[in-house]
N, C-alpha and C. Protein backbone atom coordinates (compact mmCIF):
# COMPACT_ATOMS: atom_id res chain seq x y z
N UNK A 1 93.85 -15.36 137.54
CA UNK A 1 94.13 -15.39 136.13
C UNK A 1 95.38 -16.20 135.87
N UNK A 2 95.67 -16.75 134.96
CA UNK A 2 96.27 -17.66 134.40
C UNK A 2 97.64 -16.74 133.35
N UNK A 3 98.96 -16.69 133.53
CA UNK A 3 99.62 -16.62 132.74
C UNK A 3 100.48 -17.26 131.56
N UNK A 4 100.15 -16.31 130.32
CA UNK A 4 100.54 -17.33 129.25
C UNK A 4 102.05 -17.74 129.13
N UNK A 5 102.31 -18.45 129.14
CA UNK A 5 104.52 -18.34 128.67
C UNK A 5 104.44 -18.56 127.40
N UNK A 6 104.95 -17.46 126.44
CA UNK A 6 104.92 -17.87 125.45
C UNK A 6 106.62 -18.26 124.98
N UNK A 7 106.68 -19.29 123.93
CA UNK A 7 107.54 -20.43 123.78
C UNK A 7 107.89 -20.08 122.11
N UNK A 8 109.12 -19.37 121.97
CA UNK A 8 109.89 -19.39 121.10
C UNK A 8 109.52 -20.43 119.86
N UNK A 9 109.26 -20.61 118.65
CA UNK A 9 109.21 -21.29 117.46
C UNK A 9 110.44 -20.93 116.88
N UNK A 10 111.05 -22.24 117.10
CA UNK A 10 112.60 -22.31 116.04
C UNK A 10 112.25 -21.97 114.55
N UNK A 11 113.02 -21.31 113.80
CA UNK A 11 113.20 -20.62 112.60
C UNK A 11 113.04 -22.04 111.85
N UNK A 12 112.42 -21.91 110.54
CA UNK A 12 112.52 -23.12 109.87
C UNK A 12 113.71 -22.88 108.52
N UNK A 13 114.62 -23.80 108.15
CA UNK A 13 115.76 -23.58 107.20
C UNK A 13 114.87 -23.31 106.08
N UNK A 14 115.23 -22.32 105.17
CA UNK A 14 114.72 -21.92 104.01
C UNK A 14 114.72 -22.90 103.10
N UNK A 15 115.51 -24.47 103.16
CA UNK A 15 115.53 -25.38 102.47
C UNK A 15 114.25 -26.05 101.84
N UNK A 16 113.54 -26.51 103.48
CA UNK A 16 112.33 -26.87 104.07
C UNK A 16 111.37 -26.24 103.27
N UNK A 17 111.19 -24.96 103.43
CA UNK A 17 110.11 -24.46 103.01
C UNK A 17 110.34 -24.49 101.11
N UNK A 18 111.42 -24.36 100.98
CA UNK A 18 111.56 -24.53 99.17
C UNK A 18 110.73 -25.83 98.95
N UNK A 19 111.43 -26.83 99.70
CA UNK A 19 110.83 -28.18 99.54
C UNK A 19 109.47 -28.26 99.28
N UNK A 20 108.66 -27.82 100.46
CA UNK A 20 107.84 -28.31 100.63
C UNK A 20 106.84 -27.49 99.35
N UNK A 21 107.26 -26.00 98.73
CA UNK A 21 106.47 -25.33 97.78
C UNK A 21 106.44 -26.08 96.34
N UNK A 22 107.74 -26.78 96.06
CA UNK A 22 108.19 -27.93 95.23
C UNK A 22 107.30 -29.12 95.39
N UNK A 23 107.09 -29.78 96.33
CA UNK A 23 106.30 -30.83 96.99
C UNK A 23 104.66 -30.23 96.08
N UNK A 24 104.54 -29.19 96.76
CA UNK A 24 102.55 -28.89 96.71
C UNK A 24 103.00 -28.66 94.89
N UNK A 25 103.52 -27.77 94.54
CA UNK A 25 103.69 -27.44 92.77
C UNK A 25 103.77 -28.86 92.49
N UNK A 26 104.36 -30.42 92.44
CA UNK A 26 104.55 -31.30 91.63
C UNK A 26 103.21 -31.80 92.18
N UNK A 27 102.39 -31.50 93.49
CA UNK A 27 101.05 -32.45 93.51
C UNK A 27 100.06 -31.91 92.70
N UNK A 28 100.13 -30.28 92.82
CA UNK A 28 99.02 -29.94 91.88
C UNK A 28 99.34 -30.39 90.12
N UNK A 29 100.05 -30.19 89.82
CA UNK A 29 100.71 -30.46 88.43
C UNK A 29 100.18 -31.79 88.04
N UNK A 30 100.26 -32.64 89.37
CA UNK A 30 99.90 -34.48 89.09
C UNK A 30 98.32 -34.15 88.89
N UNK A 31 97.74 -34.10 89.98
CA UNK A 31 96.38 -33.76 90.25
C UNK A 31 95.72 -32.92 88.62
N UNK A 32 96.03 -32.63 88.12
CA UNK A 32 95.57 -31.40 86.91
C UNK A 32 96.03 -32.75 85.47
N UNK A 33 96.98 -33.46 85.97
CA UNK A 33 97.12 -34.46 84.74
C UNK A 33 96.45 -35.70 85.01
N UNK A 34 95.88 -36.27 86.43
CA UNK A 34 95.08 -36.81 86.63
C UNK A 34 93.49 -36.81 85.78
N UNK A 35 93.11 -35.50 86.26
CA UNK A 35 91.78 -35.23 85.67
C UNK A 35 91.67 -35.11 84.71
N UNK A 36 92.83 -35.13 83.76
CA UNK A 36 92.58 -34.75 82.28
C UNK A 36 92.98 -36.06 81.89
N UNK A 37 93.54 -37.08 81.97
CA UNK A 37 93.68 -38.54 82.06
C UNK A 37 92.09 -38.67 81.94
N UNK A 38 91.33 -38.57 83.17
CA UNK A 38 90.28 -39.68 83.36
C UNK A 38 88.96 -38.99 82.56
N UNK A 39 89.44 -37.70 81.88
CA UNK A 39 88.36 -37.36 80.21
C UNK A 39 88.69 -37.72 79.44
N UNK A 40 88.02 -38.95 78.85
CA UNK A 40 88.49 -39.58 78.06
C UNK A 40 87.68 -39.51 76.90
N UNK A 41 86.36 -38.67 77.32
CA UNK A 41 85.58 -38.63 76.06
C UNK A 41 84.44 -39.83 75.50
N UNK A 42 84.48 -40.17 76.84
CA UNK A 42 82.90 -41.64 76.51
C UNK A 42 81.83 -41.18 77.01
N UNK A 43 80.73 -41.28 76.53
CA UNK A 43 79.72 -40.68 77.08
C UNK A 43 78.90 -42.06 77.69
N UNK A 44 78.01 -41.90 78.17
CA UNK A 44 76.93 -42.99 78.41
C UNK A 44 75.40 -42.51 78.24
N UNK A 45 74.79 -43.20 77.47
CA UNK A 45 73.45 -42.56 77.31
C UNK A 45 72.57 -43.22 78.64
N UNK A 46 71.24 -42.87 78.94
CA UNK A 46 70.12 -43.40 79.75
C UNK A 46 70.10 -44.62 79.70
N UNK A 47 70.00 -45.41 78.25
CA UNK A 47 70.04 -46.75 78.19
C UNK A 47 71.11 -47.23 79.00
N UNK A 48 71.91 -47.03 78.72
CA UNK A 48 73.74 -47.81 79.43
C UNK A 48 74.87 -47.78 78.52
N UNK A 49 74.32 -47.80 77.02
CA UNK A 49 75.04 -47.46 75.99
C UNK A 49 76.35 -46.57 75.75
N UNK A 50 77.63 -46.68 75.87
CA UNK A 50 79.12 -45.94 76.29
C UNK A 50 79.67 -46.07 74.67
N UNK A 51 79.77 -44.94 74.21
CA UNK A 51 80.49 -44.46 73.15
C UNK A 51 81.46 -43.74 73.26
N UNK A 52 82.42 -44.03 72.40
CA UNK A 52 83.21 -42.40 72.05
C UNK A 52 82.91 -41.93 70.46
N UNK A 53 83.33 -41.13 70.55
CA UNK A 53 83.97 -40.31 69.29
C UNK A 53 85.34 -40.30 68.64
N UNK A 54 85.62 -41.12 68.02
CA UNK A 54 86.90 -41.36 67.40
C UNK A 54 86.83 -40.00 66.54
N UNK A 55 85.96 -40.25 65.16
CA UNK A 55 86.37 -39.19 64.51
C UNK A 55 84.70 -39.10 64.26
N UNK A 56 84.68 -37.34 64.10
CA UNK A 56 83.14 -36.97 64.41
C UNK A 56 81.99 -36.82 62.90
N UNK A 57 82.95 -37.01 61.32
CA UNK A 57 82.28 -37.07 60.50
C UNK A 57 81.36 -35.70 60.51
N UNK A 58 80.56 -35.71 59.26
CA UNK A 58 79.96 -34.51 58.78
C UNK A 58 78.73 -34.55 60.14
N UNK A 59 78.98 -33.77 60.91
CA UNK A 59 78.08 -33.02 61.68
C UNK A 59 76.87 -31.99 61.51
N UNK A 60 77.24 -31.72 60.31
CA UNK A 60 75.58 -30.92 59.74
C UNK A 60 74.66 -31.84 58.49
N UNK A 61 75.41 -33.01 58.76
CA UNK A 61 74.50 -33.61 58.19
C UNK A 61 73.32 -34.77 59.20
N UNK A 62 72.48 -35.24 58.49
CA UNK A 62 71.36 -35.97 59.14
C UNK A 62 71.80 -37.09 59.56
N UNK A 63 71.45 -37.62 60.95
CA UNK A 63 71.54 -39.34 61.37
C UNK A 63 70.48 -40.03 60.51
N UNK A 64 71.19 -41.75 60.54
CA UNK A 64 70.44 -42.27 60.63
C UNK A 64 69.40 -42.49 61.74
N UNK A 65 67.95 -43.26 60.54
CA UNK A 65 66.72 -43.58 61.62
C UNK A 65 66.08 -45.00 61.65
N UNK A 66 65.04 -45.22 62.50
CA UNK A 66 64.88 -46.77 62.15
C UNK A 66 64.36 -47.20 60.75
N UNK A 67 64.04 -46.25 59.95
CA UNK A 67 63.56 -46.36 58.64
C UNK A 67 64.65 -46.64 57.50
N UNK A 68 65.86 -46.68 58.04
CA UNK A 68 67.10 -46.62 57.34
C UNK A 68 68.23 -47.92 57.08
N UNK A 69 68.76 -47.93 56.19
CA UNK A 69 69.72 -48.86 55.94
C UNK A 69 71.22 -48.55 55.61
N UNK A 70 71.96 -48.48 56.77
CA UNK A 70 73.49 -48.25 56.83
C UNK A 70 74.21 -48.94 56.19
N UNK A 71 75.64 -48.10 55.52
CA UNK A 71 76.67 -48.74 55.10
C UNK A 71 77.59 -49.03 55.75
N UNK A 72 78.25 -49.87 56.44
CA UNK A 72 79.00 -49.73 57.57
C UNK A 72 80.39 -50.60 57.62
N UNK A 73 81.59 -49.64 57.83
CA UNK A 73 82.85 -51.17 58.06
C UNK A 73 82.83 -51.47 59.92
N UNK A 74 82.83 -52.15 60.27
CA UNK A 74 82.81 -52.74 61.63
C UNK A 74 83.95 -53.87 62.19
N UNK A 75 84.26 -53.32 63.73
CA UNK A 75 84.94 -54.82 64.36
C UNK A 75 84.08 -54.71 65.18
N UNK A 76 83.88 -56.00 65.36
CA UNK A 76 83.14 -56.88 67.04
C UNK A 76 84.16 -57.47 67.58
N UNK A 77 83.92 -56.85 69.16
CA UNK A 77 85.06 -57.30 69.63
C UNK A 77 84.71 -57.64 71.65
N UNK A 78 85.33 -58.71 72.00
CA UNK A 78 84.68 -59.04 73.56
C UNK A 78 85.46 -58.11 74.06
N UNK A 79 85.40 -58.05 75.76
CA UNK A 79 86.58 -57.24 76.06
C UNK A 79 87.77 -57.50 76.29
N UNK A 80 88.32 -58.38 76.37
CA UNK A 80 89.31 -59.49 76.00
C UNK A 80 89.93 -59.16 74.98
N UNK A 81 89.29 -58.70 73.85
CA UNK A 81 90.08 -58.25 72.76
C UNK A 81 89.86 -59.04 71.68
N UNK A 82 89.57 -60.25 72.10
CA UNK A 82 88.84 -61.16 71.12
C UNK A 82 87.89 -61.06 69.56
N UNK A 83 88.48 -60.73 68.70
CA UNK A 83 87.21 -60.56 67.45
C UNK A 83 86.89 -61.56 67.23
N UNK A 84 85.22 -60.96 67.44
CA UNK A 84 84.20 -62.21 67.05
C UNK A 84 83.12 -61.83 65.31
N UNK A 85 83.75 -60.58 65.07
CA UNK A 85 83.18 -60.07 63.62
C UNK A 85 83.85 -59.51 63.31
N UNK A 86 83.88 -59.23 61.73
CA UNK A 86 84.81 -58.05 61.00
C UNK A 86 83.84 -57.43 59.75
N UNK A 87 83.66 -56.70 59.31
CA UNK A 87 83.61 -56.65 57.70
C UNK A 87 84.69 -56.74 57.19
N UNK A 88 84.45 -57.52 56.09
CA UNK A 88 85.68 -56.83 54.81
C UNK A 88 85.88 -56.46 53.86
N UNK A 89 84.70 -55.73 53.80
CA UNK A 89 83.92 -54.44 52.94
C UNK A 89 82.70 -53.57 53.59
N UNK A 90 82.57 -52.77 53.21
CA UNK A 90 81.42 -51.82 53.66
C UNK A 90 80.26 -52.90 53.36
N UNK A 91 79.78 -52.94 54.53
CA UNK A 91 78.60 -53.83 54.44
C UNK A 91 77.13 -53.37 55.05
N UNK A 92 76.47 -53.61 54.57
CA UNK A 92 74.64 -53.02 54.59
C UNK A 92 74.16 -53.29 55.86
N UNK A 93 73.46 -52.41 56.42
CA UNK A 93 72.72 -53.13 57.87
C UNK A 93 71.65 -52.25 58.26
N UNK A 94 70.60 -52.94 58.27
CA UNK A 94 69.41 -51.87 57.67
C UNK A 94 69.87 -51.61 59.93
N UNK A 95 68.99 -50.37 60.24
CA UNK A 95 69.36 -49.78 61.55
C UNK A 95 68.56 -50.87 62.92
N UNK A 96 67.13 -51.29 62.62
CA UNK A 96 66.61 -52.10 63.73
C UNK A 96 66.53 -53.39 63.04
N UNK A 97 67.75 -54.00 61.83
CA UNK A 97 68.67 -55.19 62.46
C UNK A 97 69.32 -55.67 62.71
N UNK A 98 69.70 -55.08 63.90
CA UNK A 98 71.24 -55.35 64.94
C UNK A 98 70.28 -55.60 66.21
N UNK A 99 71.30 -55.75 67.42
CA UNK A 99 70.93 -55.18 68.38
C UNK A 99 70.92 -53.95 68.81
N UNK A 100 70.18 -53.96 70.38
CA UNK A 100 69.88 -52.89 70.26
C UNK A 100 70.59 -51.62 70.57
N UNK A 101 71.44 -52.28 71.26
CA UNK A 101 72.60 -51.39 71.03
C UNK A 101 73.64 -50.85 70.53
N UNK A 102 73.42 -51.24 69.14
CA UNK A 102 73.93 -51.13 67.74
C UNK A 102 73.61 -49.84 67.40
N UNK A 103 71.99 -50.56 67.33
CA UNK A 103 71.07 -49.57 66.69
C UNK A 103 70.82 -48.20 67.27
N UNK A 104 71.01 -48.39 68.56
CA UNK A 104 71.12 -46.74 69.11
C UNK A 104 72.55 -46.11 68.72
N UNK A 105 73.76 -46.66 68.97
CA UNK A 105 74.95 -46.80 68.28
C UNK A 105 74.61 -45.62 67.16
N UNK A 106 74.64 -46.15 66.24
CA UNK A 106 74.15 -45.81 64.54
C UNK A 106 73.09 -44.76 64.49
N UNK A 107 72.43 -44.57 65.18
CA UNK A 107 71.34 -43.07 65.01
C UNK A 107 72.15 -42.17 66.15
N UNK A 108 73.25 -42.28 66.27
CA UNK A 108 74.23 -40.99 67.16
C UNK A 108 74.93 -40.73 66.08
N UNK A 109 75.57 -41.91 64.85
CA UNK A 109 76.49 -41.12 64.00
C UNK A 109 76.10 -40.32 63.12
N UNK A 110 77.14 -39.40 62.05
CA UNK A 110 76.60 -39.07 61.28
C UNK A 110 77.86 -39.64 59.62
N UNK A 111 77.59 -39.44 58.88
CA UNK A 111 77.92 -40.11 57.52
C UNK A 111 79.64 -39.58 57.61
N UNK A 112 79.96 -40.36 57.59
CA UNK A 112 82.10 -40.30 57.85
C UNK A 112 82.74 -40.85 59.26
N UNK A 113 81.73 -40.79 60.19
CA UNK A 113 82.14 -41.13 61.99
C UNK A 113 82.91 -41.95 62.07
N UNK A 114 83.37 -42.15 62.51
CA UNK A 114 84.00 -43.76 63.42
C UNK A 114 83.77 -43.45 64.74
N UNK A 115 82.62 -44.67 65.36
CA UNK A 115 82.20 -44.33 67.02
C UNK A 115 83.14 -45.67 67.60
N UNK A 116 83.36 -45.74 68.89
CA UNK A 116 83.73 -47.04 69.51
C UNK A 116 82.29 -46.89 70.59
N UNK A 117 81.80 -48.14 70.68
CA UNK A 117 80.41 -48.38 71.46
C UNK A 117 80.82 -49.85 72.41
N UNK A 118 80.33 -49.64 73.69
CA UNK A 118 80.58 -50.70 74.43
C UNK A 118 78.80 -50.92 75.06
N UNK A 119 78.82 -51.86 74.42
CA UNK A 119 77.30 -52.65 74.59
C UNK A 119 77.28 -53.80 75.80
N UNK A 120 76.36 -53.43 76.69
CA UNK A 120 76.21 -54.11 77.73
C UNK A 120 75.53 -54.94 77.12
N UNK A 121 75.20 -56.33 77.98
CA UNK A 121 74.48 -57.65 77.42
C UNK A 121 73.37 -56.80 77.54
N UNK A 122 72.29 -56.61 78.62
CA UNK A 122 70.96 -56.19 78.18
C UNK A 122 70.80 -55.36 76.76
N UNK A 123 71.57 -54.36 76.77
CA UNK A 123 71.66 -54.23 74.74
C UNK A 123 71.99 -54.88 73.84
N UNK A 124 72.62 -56.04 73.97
CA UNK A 124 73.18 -57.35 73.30
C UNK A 124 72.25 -58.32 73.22
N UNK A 125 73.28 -59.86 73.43
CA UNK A 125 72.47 -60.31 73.42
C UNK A 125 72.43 -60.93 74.69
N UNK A 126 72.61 -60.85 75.80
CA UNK A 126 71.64 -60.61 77.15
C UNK A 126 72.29 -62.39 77.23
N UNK A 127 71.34 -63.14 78.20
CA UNK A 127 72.01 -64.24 78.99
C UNK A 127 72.06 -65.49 77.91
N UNK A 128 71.78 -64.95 76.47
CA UNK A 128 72.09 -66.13 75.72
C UNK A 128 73.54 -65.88 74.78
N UNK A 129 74.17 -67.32 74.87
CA UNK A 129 75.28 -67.55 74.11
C UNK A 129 75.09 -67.41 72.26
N UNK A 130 75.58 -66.38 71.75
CA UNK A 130 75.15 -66.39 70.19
C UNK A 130 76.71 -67.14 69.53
N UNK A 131 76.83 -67.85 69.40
CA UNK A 131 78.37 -68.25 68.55
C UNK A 131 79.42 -68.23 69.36
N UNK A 132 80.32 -67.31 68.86
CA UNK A 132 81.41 -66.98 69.42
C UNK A 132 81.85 -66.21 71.03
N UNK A 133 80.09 -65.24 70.73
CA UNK A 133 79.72 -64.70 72.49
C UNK A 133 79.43 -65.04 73.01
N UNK A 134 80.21 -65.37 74.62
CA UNK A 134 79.51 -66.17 75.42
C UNK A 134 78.37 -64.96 75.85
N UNK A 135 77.25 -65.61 76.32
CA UNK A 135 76.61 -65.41 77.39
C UNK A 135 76.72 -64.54 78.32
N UNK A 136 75.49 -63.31 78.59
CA UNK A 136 76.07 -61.79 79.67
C UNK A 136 77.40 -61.46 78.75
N UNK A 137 77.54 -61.14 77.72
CA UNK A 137 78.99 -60.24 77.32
C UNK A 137 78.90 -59.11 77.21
N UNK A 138 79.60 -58.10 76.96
CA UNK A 138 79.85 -56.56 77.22
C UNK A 138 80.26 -56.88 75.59
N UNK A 139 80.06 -56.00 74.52
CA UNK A 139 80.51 -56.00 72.85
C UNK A 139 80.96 -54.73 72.73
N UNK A 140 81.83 -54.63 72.05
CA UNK A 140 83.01 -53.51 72.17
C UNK A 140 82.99 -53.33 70.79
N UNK A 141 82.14 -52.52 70.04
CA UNK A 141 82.33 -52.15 68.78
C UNK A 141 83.11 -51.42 68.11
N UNK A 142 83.91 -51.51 67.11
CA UNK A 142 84.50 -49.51 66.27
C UNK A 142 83.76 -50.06 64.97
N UNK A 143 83.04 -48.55 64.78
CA UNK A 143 81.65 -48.30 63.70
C UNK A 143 82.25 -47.40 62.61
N UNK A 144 82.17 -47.42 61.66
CA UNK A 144 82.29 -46.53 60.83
C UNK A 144 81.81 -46.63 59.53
N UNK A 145 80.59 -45.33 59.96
CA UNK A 145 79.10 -44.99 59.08
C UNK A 145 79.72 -44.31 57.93
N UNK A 146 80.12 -45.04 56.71
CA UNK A 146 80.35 -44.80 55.45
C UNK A 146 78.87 -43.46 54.92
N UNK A 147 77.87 -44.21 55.01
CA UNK A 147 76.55 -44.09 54.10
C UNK A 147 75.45 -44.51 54.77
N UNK A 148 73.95 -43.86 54.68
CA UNK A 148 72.70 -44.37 54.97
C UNK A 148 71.70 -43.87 54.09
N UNK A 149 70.65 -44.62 53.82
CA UNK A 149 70.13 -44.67 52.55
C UNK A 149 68.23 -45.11 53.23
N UNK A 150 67.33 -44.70 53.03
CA UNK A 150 65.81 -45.65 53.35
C UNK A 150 65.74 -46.50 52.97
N UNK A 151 65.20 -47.50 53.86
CA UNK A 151 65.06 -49.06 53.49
C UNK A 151 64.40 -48.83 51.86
N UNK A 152 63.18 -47.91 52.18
CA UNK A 152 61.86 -48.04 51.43
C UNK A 152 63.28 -47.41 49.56
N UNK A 153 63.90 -46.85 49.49
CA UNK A 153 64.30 -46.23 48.56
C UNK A 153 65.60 -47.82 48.21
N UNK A 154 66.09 -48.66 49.09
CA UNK A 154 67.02 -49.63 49.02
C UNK A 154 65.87 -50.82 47.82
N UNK A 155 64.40 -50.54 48.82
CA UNK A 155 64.16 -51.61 48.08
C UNK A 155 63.15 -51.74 46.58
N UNK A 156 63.51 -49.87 46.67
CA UNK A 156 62.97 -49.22 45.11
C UNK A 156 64.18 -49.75 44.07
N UNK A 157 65.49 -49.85 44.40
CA UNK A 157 66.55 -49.92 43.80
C UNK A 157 66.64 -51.37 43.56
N UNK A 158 66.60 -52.03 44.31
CA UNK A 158 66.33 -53.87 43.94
C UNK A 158 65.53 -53.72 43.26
N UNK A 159 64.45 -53.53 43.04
CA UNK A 159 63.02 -54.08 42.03
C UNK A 159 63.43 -53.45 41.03
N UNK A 160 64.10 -52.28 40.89
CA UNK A 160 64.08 -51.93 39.66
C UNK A 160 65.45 -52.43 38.91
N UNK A 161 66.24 -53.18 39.60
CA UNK A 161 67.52 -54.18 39.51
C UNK A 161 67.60 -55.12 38.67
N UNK A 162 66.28 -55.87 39.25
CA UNK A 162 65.46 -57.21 39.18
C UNK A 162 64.66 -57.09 37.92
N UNK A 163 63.96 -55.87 37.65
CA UNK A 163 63.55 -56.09 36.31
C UNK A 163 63.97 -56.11 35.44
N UNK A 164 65.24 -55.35 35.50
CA UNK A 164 66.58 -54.76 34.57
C UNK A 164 67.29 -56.10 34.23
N UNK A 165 67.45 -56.46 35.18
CA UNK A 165 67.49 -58.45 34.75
C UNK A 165 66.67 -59.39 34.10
N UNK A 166 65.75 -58.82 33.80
CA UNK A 166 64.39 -59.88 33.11
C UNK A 166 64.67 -59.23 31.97
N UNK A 167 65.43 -57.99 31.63
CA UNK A 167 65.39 -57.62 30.22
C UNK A 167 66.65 -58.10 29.41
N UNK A 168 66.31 -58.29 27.94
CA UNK A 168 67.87 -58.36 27.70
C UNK A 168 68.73 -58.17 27.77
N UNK A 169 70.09 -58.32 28.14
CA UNK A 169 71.33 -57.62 28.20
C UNK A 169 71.17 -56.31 29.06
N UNK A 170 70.17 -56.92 31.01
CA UNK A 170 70.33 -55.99 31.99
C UNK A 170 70.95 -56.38 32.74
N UNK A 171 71.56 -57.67 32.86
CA UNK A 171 72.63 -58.11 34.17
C UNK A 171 73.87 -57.06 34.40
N UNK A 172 73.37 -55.31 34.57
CA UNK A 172 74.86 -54.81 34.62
C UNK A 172 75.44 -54.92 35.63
N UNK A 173 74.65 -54.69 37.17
CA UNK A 173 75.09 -55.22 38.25
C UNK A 173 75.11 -56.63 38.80
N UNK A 174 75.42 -57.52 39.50
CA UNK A 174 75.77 -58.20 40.35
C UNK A 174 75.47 -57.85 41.44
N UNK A 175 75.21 -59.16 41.89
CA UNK A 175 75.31 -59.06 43.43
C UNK A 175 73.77 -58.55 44.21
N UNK A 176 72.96 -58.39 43.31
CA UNK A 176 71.67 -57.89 43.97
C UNK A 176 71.57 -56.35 44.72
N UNK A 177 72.47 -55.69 45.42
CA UNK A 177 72.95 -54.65 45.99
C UNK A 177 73.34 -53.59 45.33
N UNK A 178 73.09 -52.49 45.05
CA UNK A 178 73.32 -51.16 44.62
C UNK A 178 75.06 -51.07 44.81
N UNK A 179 75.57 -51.14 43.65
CA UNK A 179 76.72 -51.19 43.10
C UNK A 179 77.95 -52.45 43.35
N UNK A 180 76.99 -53.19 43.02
CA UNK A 180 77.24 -54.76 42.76
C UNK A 180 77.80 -55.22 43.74
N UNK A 181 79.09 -56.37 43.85
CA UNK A 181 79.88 -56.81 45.09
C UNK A 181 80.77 -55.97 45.23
């Protein structure tokens, strides 16, 4: 049989061990502000489509659908930072004509939102250059869904606009659009 010698372990200074409980408390502390750093609150749908939620607007009310025509203030923007669109007014956009990742965009909000949406080219416009976008771009939207209205009820309101104009003294609006320019 084999005898053990057992071998004294020097005392460690109580300094050491403060340290080192200081050490693990400031990693967990980092670690816990880490993870709450990297929720940032973007989601990604199936498509590829990455939104946030700036501000979440009336939530018990109804989205828009493809049958619909949004009021919308908007920036387009590369990721660069670059604006390549603005409104500079609430401006009309019926829902399937954008792209398509607009348009999915816009049937997540609801009437008050402001979303930020980052549109991959296949939801864009994919390997062609439109204007100002080059070609394969990523579009970095902030949305904010004023109003949505049915095409079919937008374009009850023109005709009956338009006739109101064929009558005497009906030019009250301007602009062709439900409450003029």
């Amino acid at each position: 049989m084999s005898t053990v010698t057992a071998v004294p372990i020097a005392p460690v200074k109580r300094a050491y061990v403060l340290w080192l409980v200081v050490g693990l408390v400031f990693a967990l502390v980092f670690a816990v502000a880490l993870a709450r750093a990297g929720d940032t609150g973007i989601v990604t749908t199936p498509s590829g489509l990455r939104y946030q939620v700036l501000k979440a607007g009336d939530v018990k009310g109804a989205r828009p659908t493809d049958a619909d025509v949004t009021l919308v203030n908007y920036e387009g923007r590369l990721v660069d930072g670059t604006v390549f669109d603005k409104s500079q007014q609430p401006t009309p956009l019926p829902v399937t004509g954008v792209v398509p990742g607009f348009s999915e965009g816009l049937k997540l909000m609801h009437k008050g939102a402001k979303y930020r949406f980052w549109i991959k080219p296949e939801l864009g416009y994919g390997a062609r250059a439109t204007g100002p976008i080059p070609a394969n771009s990523t579009l970095v939207f902030d949305v904010e869904l004023q109003d949505f209205i049915p095409e079919a009820t937008l374009r009850q309101l023109q005709m009956q606009q338009s006739m109101m104009r064929g009558m005497p003294g009906g030019d009250a609006m301007p602009g062709g659009m439900p409450g003029g320019r």
